[in-house]
Every structure is written in C-alpha cells, then in structure tokens.
Protein backbone atom coordinates (compact mmCIF):
# COMPACT_ATOMS: atom_id res chain seq x y z
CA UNK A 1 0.00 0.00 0.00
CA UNK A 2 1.05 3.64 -0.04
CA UNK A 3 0.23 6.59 2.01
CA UNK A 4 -0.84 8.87 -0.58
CA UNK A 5 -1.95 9.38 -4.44
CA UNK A 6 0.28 9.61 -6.55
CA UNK A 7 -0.01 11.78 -10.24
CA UNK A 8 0.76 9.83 -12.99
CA UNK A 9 0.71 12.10 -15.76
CA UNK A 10 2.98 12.13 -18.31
CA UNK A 11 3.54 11.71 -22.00
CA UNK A 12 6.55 9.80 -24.38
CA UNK A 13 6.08 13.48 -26.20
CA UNK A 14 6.94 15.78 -23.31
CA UNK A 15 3.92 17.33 -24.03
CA UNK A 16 2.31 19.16 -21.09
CA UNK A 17 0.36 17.30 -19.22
CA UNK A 18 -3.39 18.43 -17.89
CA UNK A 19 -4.43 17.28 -14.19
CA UNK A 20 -6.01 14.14 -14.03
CA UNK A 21 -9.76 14.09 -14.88
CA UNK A 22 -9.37 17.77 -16.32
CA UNK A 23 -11.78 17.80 -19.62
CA UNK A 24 -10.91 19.09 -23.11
CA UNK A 25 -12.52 21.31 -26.00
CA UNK A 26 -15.45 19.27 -27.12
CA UNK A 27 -15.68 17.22 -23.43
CA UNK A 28 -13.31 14.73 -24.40
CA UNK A 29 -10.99 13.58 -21.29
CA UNK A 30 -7.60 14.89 -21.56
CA UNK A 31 -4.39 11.65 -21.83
CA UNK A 32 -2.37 11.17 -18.42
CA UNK A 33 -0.52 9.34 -21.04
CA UNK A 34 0.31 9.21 -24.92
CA UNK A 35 2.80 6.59 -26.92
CA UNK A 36 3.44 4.37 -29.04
CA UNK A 37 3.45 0.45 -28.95
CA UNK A 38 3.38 -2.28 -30.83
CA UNK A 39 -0.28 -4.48 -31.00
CA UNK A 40 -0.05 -7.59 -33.16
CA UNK A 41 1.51 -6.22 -36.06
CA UNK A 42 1.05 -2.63 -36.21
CA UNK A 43 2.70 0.03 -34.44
CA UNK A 44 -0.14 2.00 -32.72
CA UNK A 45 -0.68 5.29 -30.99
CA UNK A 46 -2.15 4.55 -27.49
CA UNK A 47 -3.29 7.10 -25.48
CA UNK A 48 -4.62 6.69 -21.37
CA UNK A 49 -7.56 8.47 -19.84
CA UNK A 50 -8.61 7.87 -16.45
CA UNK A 51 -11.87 6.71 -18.27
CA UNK A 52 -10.01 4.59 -21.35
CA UNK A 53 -7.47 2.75 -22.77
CA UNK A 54 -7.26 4.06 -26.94
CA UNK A 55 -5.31 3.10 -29.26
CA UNK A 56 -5.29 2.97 -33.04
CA UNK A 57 -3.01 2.11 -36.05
CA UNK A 58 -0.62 4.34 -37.40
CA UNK A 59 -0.43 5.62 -40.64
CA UNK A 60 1.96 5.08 -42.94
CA UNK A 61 3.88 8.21 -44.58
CA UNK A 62 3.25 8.37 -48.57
CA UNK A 63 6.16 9.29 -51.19
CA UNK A 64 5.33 13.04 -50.59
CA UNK A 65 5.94 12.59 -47.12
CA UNK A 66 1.70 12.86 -46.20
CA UNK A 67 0.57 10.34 -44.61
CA UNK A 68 -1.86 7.95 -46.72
CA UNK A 69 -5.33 9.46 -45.78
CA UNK A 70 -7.02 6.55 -47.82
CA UNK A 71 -5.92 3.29 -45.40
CA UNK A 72 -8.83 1.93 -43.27
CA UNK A 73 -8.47 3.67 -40.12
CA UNK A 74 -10.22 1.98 -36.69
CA UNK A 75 -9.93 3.42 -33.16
CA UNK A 76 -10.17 0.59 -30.66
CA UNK A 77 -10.79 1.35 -26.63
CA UNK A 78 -11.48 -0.69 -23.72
CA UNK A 79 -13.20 0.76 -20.51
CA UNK A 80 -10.68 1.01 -17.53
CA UNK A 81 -13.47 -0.54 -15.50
CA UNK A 82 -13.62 -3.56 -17.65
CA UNK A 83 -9.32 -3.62 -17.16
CA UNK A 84 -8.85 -5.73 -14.00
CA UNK A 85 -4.90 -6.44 -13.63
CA UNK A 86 -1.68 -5.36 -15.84
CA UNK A 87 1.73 -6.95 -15.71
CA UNK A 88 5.43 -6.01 -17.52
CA UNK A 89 5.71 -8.86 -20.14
CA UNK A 90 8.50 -10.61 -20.39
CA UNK A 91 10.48 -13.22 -22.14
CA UNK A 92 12.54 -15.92 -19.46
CA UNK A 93 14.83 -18.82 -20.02
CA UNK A 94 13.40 -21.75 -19.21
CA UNK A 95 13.53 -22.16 -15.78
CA UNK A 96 13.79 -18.55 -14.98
CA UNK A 97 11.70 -17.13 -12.34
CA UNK A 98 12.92 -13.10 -11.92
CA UNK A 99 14.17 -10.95 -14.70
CA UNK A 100 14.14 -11.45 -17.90
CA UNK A 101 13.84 -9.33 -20.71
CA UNK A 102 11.12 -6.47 -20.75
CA UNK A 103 8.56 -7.02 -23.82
CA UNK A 104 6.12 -4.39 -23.41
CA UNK A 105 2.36 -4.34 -20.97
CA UNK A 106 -0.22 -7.18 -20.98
CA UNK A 107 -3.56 -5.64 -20.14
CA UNK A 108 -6.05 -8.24 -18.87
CA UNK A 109 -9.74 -7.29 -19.80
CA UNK A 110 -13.21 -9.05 -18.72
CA UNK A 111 -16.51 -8.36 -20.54
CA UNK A 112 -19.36 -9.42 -19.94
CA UNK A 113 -21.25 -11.36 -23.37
CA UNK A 114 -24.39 -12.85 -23.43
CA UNK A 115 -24.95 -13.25 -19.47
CA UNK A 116 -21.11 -14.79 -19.29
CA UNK A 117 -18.31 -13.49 -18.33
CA UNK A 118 -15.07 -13.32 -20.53
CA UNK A 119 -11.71 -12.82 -20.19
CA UNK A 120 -8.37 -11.36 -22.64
CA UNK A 121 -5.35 -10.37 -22.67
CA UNK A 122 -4.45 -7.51 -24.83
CA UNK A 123 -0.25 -6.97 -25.20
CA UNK A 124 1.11 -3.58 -25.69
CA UNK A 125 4.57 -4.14 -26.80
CA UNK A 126 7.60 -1.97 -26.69
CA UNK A 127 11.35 -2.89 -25.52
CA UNK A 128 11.79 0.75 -23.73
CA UNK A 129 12.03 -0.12 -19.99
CA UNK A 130 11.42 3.63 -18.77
CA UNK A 131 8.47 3.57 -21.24
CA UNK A 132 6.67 0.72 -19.79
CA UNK A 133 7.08 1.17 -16.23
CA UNK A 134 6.29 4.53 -16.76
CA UNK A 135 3.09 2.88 -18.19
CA UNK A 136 2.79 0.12 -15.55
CA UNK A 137 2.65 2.43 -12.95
CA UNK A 138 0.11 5.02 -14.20
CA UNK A 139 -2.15 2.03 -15.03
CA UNK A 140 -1.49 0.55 -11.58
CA UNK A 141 -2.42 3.62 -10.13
CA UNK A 142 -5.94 4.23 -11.95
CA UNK A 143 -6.75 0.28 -11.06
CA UNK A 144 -5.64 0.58 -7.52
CA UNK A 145 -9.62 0.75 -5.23
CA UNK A 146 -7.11 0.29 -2.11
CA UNK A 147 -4.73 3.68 -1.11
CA UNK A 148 -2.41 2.31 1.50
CA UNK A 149 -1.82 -0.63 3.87
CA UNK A 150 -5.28 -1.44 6.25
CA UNK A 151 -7.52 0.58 4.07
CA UNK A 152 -9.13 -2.36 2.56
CA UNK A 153 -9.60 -3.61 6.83
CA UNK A 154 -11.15 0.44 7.45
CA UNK A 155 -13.36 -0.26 4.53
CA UNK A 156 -15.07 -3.32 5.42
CA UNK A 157 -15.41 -2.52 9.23
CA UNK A 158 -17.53 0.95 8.27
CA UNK A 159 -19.30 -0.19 5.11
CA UNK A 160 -23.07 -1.76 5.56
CA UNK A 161 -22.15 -5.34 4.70
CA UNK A 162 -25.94 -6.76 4.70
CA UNK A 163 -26.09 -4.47 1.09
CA UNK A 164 -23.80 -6.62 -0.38
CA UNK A 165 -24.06 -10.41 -2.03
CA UNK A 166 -20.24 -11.06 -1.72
CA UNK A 167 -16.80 -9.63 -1.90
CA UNK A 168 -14.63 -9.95 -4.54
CA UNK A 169 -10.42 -9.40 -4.05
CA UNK A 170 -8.33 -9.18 -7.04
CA UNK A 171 -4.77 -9.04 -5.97
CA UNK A 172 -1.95 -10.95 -4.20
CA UNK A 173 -1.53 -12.57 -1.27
CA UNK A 174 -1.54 -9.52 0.71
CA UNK A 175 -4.56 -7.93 -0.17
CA UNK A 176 -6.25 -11.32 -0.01
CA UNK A 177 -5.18 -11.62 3.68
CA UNK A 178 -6.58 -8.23 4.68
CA UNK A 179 -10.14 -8.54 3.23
CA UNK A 180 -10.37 -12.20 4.66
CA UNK A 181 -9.32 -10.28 7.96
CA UNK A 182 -12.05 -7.63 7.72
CA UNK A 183 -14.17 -10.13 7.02
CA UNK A 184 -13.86 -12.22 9.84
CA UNK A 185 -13.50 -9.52 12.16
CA UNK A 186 -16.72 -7.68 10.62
CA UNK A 187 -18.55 -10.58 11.81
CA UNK A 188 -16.95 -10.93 15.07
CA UNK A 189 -18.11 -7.62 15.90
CA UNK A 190 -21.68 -7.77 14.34
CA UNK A 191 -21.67 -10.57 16.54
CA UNK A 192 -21.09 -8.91 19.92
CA UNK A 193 -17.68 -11.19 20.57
CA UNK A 194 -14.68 -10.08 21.80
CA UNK A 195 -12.26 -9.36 19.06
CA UNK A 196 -8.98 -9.56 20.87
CA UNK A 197 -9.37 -13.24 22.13
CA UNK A 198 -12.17 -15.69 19.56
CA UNK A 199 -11.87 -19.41 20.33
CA UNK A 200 -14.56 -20.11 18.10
CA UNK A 201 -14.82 -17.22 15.70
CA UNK A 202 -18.46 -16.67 14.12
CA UNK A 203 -18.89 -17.43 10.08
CA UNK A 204 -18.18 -14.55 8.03
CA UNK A 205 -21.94 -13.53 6.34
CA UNK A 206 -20.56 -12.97 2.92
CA UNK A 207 -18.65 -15.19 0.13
CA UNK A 208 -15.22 -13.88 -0.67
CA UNK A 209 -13.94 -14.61 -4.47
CA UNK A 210 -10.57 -13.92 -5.51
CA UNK A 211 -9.00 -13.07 -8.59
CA UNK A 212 -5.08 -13.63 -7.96
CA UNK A 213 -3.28 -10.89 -9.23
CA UNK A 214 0.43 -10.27 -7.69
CA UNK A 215 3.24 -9.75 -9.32
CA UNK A 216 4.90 -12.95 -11.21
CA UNK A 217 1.54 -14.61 -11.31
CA UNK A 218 -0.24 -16.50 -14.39
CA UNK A 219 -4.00 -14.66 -13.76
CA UNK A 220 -7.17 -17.33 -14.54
CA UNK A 221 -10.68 -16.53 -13.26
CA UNK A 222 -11.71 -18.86 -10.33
C-alpha cells in the first residue's frame, strides 16, 4: 500500500500534461498518457484516460511525405473498468523465475457477453524499460480501489455489509489476507464477541472470491 496518491501524468512526447480528470474542448478527457506500442503487427498510438485505454493504427507516410489518408483507419478502446490487472511482459529462459527481458504491458480485460463473463489479454509491446514502467505504474495507479496498507480492513469494518451479495479481491496474497481479515472480524463484531481473544470465531456472512493478481503470477478466473 502507499500513504498517498500519486499523479501519474505524463507523455513519451513531453507534451504538457493536464491534471487528471481535467476535460478538453469538445468534453473529451484529456491523456495522463500518450505513446506508441506495438499491438499484433502494427505500431499503434495509445493514449490513457482515467476513463479509457485508446489506441489505433498508425499511418503510414506516402512518397510526398503525407501520410496515406485513404488506409482503413479503426480506433479501438477498452473501458478502464472492464481492465482488471496489468503486468510487464516478459520473455525468461526456461527455468527462470525473476528478470528477464522487458517485452512491453499485458492488459487483462473481462466483458461481460451474453450473461457470461469473458476474459483477454491484450499486449502492448515496446522494448523501452522507462516507457513501460512509466506505463505500468500510471495504469497501476488508476486500477488501484485500495490507497495504503489497512484501508481495505477500514473499509469493510464501516461499510453496511448486509447491502452486499459477496466480496470480490483481485490481488496478491496480501490484499487477499486483509479482506479475509475484515471479514472475519466484521462478523466478530456484528456478533457482539470479543475481538482480541475468539476461540470459536463466528462465520463470516458474505462469500469472498478472488482473482489472484500479484506480481509474477499467471491470472485465470476462479
């Protein structure tokens, strides 16, 4: 966890960068981020909202030096609430379990289609180290519900559990530990018991799902 917010703005063009949130002429979102990566084949220009994730080929210069006006052109976006992890991507020896060399930024998505969920991973590819964990860490930030160590705990001992069906964690082990924790102590004290000493703690009212997502994990619904 960390104390306090960090900005992530920022931009490969060292353009200046608007505060985050801060609108633009014709209510479009202004970037926190602009750059360019590589997405199956094509080199695209990606550009991070606190709203969206854009991104869309670039186009190739003509003989006069203009660029070719006449190519199929497609923006493509995904939802940042529809983003639930990122990781660095990279490529290890077998048998390799730190390091490695830096690929670029999987970006795993889940939509919902036809009552079911469904899950993807969308790679943004570029060999700059700076570049992606500039990336990384802006994307971490805008996915991050949790602002520092215990808030998670504070959260679940104030919030009016009995509105809720479950709880859902997606993160590592740590973050899985503390919501368990709230949970269990939530009940303990919904309960009347004594929260320092519990022999026989009482059952936690709400289903807890988890999504693992720490670092150096392979991510799979469950």
């Amino acid at each position: 966890g960390r104390g306090g917010r960090r900005r992530c703005l920022g931009s490969s063009r060292d353009a200046e960068n608007p505060p985050r949130g801060k609108e633009a002429a014709g209510g479009e979102e202004e970037p926190l981020l602009r750059g360019i990566f590589q997405i199956g084949k094509r080199s695209c220009d990606v550009v991070l909202s606190a709203r969206q994730l854009r991104w869309s080929p670039i186009q190739p210069e003509s003989r006069g030096g203009d660029s070719n006006m006449n190519l199929p052109y497609k923006e493509e976006l995904v939802e940042m609430k529809d983003i639930f992890s990122v990781k660095l991507k990279r490529r290890r020896f077998v048998g390799q379990k730190k390091g490695g060399v830096l690929l670029g930024i999987t970006v795993f998505v889940c939509l919902k289609k036809e009552n079911k969920l469904k899950d993807s991973a969308i790679n943004f590819n570029n060999l700059s180290e700076d570049h992606c964990h500039s990336w990384f860490s802006c994307l971490k930030e805008i996915l991050n519900v949790t602002e520092y160590e215990g808030h998670a705990l504070s959260l679940l001992k104030e919030c009016e559990l009995h509105t809720f069906d479950g709880v859902v964690c997606i993160g590592g082990d740590g973050s899985t530990s503390e919501i368990a924790h709230g949970l269990l102590l939530r009940a303990q004290m919904d309960a009347g018991r004594d929260t320092d000493y519990i022999l026989s703690p009482v059952r936690a009212p709400l289903p807890l799902g988890i999504i693992p997502a720490g670092e150096n994990r392979r991510y799979r619904f469950i």
